[in-house]
Protein backbone atom coordinates (compact mmCIF):
# COMPACT_ATOMS: atom_id res chain seq x y z
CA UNK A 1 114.73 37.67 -10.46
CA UNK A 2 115.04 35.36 -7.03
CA UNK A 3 111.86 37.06 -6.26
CA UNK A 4 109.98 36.51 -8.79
CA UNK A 5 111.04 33.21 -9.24
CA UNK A 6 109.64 32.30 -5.58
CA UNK A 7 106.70 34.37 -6.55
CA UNK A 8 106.39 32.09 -9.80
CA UNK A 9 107.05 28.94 -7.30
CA UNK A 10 104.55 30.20 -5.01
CA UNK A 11 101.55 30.32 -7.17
CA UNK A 12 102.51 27.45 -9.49
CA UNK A 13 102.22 24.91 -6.33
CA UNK A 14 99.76 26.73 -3.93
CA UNK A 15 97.87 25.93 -1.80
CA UNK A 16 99.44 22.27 -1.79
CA UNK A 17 102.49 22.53 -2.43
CA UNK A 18 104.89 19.59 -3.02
CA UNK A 19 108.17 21.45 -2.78
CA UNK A 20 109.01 22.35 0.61
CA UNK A 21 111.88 25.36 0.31
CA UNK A 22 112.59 28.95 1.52
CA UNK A 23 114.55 31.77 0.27
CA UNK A 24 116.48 34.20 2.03
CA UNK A 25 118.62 37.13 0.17
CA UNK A 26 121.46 39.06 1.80
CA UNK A 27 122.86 42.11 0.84
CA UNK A 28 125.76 44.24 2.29
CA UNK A 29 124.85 47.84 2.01
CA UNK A 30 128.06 49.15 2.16
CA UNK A 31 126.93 53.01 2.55
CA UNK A 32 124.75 52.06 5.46
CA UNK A 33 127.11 49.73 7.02
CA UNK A 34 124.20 46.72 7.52
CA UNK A 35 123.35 43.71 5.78
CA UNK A 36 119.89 43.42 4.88
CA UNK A 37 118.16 40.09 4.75
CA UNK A 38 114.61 39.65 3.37
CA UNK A 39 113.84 35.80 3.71
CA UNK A 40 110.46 34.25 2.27
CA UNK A 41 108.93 31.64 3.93
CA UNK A 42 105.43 29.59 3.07
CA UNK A 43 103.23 30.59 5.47
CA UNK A 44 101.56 27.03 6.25
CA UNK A 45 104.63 25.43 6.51
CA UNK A 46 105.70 28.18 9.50
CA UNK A 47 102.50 27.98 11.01
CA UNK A 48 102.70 23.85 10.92
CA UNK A 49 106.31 24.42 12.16
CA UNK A 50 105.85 26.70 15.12
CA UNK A 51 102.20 24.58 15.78
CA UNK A 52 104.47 21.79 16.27
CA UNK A 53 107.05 23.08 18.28
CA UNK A 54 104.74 25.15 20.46
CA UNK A 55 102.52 21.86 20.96
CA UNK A 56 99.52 23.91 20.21
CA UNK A 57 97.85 22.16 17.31
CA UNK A 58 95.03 24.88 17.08
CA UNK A 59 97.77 28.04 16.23
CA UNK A 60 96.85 30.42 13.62
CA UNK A 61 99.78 32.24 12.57
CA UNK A 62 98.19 34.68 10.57
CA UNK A 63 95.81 35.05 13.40
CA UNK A 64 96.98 34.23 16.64
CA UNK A 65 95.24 34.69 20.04
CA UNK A 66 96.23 34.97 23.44
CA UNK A 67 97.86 38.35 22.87
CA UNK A 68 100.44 37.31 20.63
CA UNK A 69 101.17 38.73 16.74
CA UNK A 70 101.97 37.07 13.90
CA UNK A 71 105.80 38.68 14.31
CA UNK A 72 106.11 37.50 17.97
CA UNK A 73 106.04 34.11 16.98
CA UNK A 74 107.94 34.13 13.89
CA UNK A 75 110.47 36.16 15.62
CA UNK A 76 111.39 34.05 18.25
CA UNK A 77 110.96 31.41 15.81
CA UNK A 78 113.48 31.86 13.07
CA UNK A 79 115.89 33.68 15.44
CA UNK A 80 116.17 30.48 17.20
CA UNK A 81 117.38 28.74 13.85
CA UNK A 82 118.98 31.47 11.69
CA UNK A 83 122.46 32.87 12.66
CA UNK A 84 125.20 34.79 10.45
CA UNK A 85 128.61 35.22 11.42
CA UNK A 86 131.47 37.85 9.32
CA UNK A 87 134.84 36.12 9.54
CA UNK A 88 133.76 33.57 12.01
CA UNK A 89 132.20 36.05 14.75
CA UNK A 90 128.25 35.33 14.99
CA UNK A 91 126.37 38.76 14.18
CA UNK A 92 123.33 40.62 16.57
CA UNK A 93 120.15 39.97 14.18
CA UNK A 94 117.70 42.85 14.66
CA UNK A 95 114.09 41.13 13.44
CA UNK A 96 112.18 44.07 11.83
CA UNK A 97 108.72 42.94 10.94
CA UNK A 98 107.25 40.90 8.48
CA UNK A 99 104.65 41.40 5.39
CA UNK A 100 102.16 38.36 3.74
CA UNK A 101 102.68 37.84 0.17
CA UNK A 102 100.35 35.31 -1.46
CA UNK A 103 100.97 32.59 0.06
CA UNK A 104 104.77 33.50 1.69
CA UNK A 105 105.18 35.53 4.86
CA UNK A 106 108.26 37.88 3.82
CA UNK A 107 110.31 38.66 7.05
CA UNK A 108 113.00 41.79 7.16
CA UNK A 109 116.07 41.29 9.61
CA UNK A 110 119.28 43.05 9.64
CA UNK A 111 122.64 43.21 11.04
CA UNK A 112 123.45 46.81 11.61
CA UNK A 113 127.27 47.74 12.35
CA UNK A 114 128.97 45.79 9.82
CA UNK A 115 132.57 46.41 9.59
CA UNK A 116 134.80 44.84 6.88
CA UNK A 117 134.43 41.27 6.20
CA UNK A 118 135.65 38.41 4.13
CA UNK A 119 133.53 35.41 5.04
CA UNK A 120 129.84 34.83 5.91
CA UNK A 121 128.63 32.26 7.80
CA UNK A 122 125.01 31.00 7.54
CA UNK A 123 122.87 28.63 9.31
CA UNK A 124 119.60 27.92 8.29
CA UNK A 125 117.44 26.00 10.12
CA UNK A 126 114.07 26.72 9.42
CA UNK A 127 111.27 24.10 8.88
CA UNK A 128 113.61 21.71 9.02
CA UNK A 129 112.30 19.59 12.09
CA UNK A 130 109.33 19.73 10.08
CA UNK A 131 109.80 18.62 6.89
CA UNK A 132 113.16 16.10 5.72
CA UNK A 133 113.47 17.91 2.25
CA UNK A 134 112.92 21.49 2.76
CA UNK A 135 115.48 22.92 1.32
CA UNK A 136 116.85 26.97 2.62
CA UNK A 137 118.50 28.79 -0.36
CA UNK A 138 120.18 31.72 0.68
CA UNK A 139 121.52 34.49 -2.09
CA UNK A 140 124.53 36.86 -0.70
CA UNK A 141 125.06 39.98 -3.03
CA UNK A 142 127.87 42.48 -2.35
CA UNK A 143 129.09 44.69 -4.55
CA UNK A 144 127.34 43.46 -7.17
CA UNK A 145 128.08 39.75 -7.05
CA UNK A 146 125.84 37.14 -5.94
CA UNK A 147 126.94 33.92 -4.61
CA UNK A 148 124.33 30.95 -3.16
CA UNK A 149 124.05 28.63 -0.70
CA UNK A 150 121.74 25.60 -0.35
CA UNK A 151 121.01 24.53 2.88
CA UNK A 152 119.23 21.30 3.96
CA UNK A 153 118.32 19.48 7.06
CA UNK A 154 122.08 17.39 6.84
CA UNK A 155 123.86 20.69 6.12
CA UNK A 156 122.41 23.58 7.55
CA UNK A 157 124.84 25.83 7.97
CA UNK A 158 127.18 27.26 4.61
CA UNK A 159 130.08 29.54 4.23
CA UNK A 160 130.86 31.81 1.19
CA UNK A 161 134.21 34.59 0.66
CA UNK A 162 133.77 37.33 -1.30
């Protein structure tokens, strides 16, 4: 449903679109022992993002030269801005890769390990420096329940208990 939703958000708006958000969705797989987090970003925004903070005003993301891959530079990117701590101790990310989608990069990161937990912790800071209402939902399922989070530039950072 959250997908599609983007999705519908996504082609509704593109190519200029007004609304400025991301979504990222979390889930505890409790057989595996990992969260998995698949977070969906508009793809001009990142690229105007990372242009900016690169200072390289000629970057294509979905391109880039120099040697560099699209993943490269969203990697070190968003795991500059996006951290998740379990009971109040910050988690190891593990970046994965990423796939285009229309107009929304889709990037896979996990946290492997995961013991028991009562409380997540998550900052989101993407696009923020670049835009003053882009708003970062973020969806946490486990065991079936999802709870959300809204993030924004004056609150980045959210905690839910399950």
């Amino acid at each position: 449903m959250i997908a599609f939703a983007f999705t519908f958000l996504l082609g509704w708006w593109a190519p200029a679109h007004p609304i400025h958000i991301s979504v990222t969705e979390i889930e505890f797989d409790e057989r595996e022992k990992e969260l998995e987090i698949v977070m969906r970003i508009f793809a001009d925004d990142l690229e105007l993002a990372i242009r900016t903070e690169r200072n390289d005003p000629d970057l294509d993301l979905l391109s880039p030269a120099n040697d560099y891959t699209t993943d490269q530079l969203a990697k070190e990117y968003i795991l500059k801005r996006f951290e998740i701590a379990l009971d109040g101790k910050r988690q190891r990310l593990v970046y994965l890769g990423s796939e285009l989608d229309g107009d929304a990069l889709v990037f896979f990161i996990q946290v492997p390990q995961v013991k028991n937990w009562k409380s997540i912790t998550v900052k989101n800071g993407v696009i923020m420096e670049t835009y003053d209402d882009q708003s970062n939902l973020v969806h946490v399922s486990v065991k079936g329940k999802t709870k959300s989070l809204r993030l924004m530039r004056n609150n980045p950072l959210g905690t839910l208990t399950f």
